[in-house]
C-alpha atoms as a PDB file:
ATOM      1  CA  UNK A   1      18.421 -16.348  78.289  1.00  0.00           C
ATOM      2  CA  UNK A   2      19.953 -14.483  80.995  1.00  0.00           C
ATOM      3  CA  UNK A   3      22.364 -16.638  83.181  1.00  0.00           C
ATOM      4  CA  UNK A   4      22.444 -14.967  86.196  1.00  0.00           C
ATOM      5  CA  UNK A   5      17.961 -15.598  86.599  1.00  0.00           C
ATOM      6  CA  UNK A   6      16.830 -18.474  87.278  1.00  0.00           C
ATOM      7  CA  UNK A   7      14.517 -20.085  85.038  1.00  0.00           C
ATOM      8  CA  UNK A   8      11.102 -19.942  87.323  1.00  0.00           C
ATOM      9  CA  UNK A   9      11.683 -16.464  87.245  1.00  0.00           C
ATOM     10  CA  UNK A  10      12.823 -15.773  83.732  1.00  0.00           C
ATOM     11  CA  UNK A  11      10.297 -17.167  81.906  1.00  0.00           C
ATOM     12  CA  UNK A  12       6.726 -15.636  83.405  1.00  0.00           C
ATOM     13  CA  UNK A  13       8.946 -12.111  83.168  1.00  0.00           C
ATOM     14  CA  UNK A  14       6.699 -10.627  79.898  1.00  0.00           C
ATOM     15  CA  UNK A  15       3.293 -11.940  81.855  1.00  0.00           C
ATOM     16  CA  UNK A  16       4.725 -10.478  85.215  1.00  0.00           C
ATOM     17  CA  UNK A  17       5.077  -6.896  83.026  1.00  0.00           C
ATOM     18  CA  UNK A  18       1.629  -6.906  81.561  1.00  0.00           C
ATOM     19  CA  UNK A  19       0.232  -7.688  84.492  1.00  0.00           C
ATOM     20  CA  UNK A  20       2.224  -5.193  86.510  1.00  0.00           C
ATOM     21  CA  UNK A  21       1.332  -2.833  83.932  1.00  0.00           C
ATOM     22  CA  UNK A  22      -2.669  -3.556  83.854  1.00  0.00           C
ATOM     23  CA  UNK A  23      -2.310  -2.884  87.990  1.00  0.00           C
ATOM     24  CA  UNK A  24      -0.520   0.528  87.422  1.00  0.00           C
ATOM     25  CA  UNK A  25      -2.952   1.387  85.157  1.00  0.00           C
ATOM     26  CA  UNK A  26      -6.206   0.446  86.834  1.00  0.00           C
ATOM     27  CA  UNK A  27      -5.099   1.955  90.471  1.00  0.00           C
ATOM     28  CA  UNK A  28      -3.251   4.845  89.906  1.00  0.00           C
ATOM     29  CA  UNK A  29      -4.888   8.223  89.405  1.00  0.00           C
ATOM     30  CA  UNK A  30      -1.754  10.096  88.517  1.00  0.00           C
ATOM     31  CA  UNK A  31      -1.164  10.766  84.590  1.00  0.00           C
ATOM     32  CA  UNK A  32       2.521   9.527  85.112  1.00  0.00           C
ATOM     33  CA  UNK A  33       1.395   6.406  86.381  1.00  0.00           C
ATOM     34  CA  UNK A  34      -1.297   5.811  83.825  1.00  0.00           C
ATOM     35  CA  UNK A  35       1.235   6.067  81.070  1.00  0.00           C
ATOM     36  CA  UNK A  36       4.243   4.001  83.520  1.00  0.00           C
ATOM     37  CA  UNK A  37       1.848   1.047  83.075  1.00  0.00           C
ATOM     38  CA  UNK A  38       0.870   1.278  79.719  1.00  0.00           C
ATOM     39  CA  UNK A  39       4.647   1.422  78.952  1.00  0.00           C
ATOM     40  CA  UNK A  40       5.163  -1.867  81.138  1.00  0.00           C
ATOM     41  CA  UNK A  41       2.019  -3.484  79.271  1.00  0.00           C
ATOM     42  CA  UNK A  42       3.968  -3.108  75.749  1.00  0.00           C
ATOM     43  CA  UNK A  43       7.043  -4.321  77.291  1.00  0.00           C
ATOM     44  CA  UNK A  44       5.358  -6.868  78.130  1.00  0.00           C
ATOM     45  CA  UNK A  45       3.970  -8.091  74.762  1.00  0.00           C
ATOM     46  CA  UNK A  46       7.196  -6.615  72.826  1.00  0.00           C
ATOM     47  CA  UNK A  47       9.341  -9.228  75.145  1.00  0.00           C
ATOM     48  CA  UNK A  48       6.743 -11.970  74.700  1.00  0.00           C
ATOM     49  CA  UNK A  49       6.795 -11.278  71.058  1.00  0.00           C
ATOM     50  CA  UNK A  50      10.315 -11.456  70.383  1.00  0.00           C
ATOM     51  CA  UNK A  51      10.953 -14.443  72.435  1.00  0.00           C
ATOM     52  CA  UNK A  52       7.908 -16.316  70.433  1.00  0.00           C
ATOM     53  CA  UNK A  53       9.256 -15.635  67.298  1.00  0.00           C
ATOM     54  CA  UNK A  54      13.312 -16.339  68.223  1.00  0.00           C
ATOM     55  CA  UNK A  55      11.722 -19.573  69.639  1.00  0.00           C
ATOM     56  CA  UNK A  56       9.469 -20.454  66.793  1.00  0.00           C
ATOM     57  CA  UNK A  57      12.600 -19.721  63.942  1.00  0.00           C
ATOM     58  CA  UNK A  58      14.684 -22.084  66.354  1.00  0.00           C
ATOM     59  CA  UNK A  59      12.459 -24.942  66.171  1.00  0.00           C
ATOM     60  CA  UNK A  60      12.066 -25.305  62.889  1.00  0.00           C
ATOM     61  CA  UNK A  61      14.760 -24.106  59.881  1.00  0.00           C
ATOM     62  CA  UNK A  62      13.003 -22.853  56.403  1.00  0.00           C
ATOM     63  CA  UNK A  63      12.582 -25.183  54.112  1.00  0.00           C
ATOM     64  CA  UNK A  64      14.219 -24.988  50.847  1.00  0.00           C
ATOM     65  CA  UNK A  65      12.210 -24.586  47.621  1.00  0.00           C
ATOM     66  CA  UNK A  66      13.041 -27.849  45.480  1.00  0.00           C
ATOM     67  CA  UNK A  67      10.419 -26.791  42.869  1.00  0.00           C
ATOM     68  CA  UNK A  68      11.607 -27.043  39.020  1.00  0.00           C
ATOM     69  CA  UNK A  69      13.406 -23.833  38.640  1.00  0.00           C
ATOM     70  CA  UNK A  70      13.703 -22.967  41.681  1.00  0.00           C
ATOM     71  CA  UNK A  71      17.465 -22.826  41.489  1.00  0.00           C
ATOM     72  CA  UNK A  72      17.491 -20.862  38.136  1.00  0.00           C
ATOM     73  CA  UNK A  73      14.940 -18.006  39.929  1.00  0.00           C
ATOM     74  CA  UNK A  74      17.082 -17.561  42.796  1.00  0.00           C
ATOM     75  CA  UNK A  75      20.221 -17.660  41.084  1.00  0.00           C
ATOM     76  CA  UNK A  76      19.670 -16.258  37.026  1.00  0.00           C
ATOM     77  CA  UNK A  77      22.252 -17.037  34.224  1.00  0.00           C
ATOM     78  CA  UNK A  78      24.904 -13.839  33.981  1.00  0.00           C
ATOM     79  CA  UNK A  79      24.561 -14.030  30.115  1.00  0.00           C
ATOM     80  CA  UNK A  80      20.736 -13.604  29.395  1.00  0.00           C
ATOM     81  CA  UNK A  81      21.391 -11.240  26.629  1.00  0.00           C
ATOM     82  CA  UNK A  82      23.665 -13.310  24.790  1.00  0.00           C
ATOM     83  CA  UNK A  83      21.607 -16.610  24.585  1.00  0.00           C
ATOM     84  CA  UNK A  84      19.967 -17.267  21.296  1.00  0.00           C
ATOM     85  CA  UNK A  85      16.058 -18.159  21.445  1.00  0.00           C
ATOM     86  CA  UNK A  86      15.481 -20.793  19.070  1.00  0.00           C
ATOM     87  CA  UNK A  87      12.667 -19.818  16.621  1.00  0.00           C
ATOM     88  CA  UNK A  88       8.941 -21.759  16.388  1.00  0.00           C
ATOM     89  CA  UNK A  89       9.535 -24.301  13.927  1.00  0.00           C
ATOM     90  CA  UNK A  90       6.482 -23.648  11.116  1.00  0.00           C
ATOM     91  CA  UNK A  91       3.468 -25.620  11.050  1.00  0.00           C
ATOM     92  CA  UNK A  92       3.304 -28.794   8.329  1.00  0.00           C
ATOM     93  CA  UNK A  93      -0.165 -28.656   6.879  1.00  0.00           C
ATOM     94  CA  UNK A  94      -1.814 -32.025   6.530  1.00  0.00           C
ATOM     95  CA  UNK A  95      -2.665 -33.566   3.231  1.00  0.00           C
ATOM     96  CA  UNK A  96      -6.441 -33.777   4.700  1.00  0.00           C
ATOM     97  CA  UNK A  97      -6.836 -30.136   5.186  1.00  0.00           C
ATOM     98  CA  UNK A  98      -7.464 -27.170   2.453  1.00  0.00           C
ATOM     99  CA  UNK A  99      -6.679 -24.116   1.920  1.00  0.00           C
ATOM    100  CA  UNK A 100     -10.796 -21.960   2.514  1.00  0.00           C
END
């Protein structure tokens, strides 16, 4: 926030914008003017936005993910080429089943 404007003034700032901007637009015949208040409409919204979403990231931090694996997808072991998979053990056949 700017320290030097008060607060009662600081805040309504995007709507005061916009709404400047719609006014421009509406009233004034000129081509100049016409695009002067469609600049001061997306000032408007592009100062709204960014104080939403600075506001909105403030309030509340991102939450860790504390999933199984989690740690080993964000942060891989250096030596994955070296590690040795361990091979499917075979199958015992049961004493009930035949060979077909």
């Amino acid at each position: 926030m700017l320290k030097n404007i008060p607060i009662w003034i600081y805040e309504p700032l995007p709507y005061i914008y916009a709404l400047t901007g719609v006014v421009a637009t509406l009233t004034l015949d000129v081509l100049v003017g016409r695009i002067s208040g469609l600049m001061l409409i997306s000032a408007g919204g592009v100062v709204w936005y960014q104080r939403m979403r600075y506001r909105r990231l403030r309030r509340r931090p991102r939450k860790r993910d504390l999933s199984w694996g989690a740690n080993q997808r964000l942060h891989p072991p250096k030596d994955l080429e070296n590690i040795k998979l361990a091979k499917p053990k075979p199958k015992k056949k049961l004493e009930d089943e035949e060979d077909l």
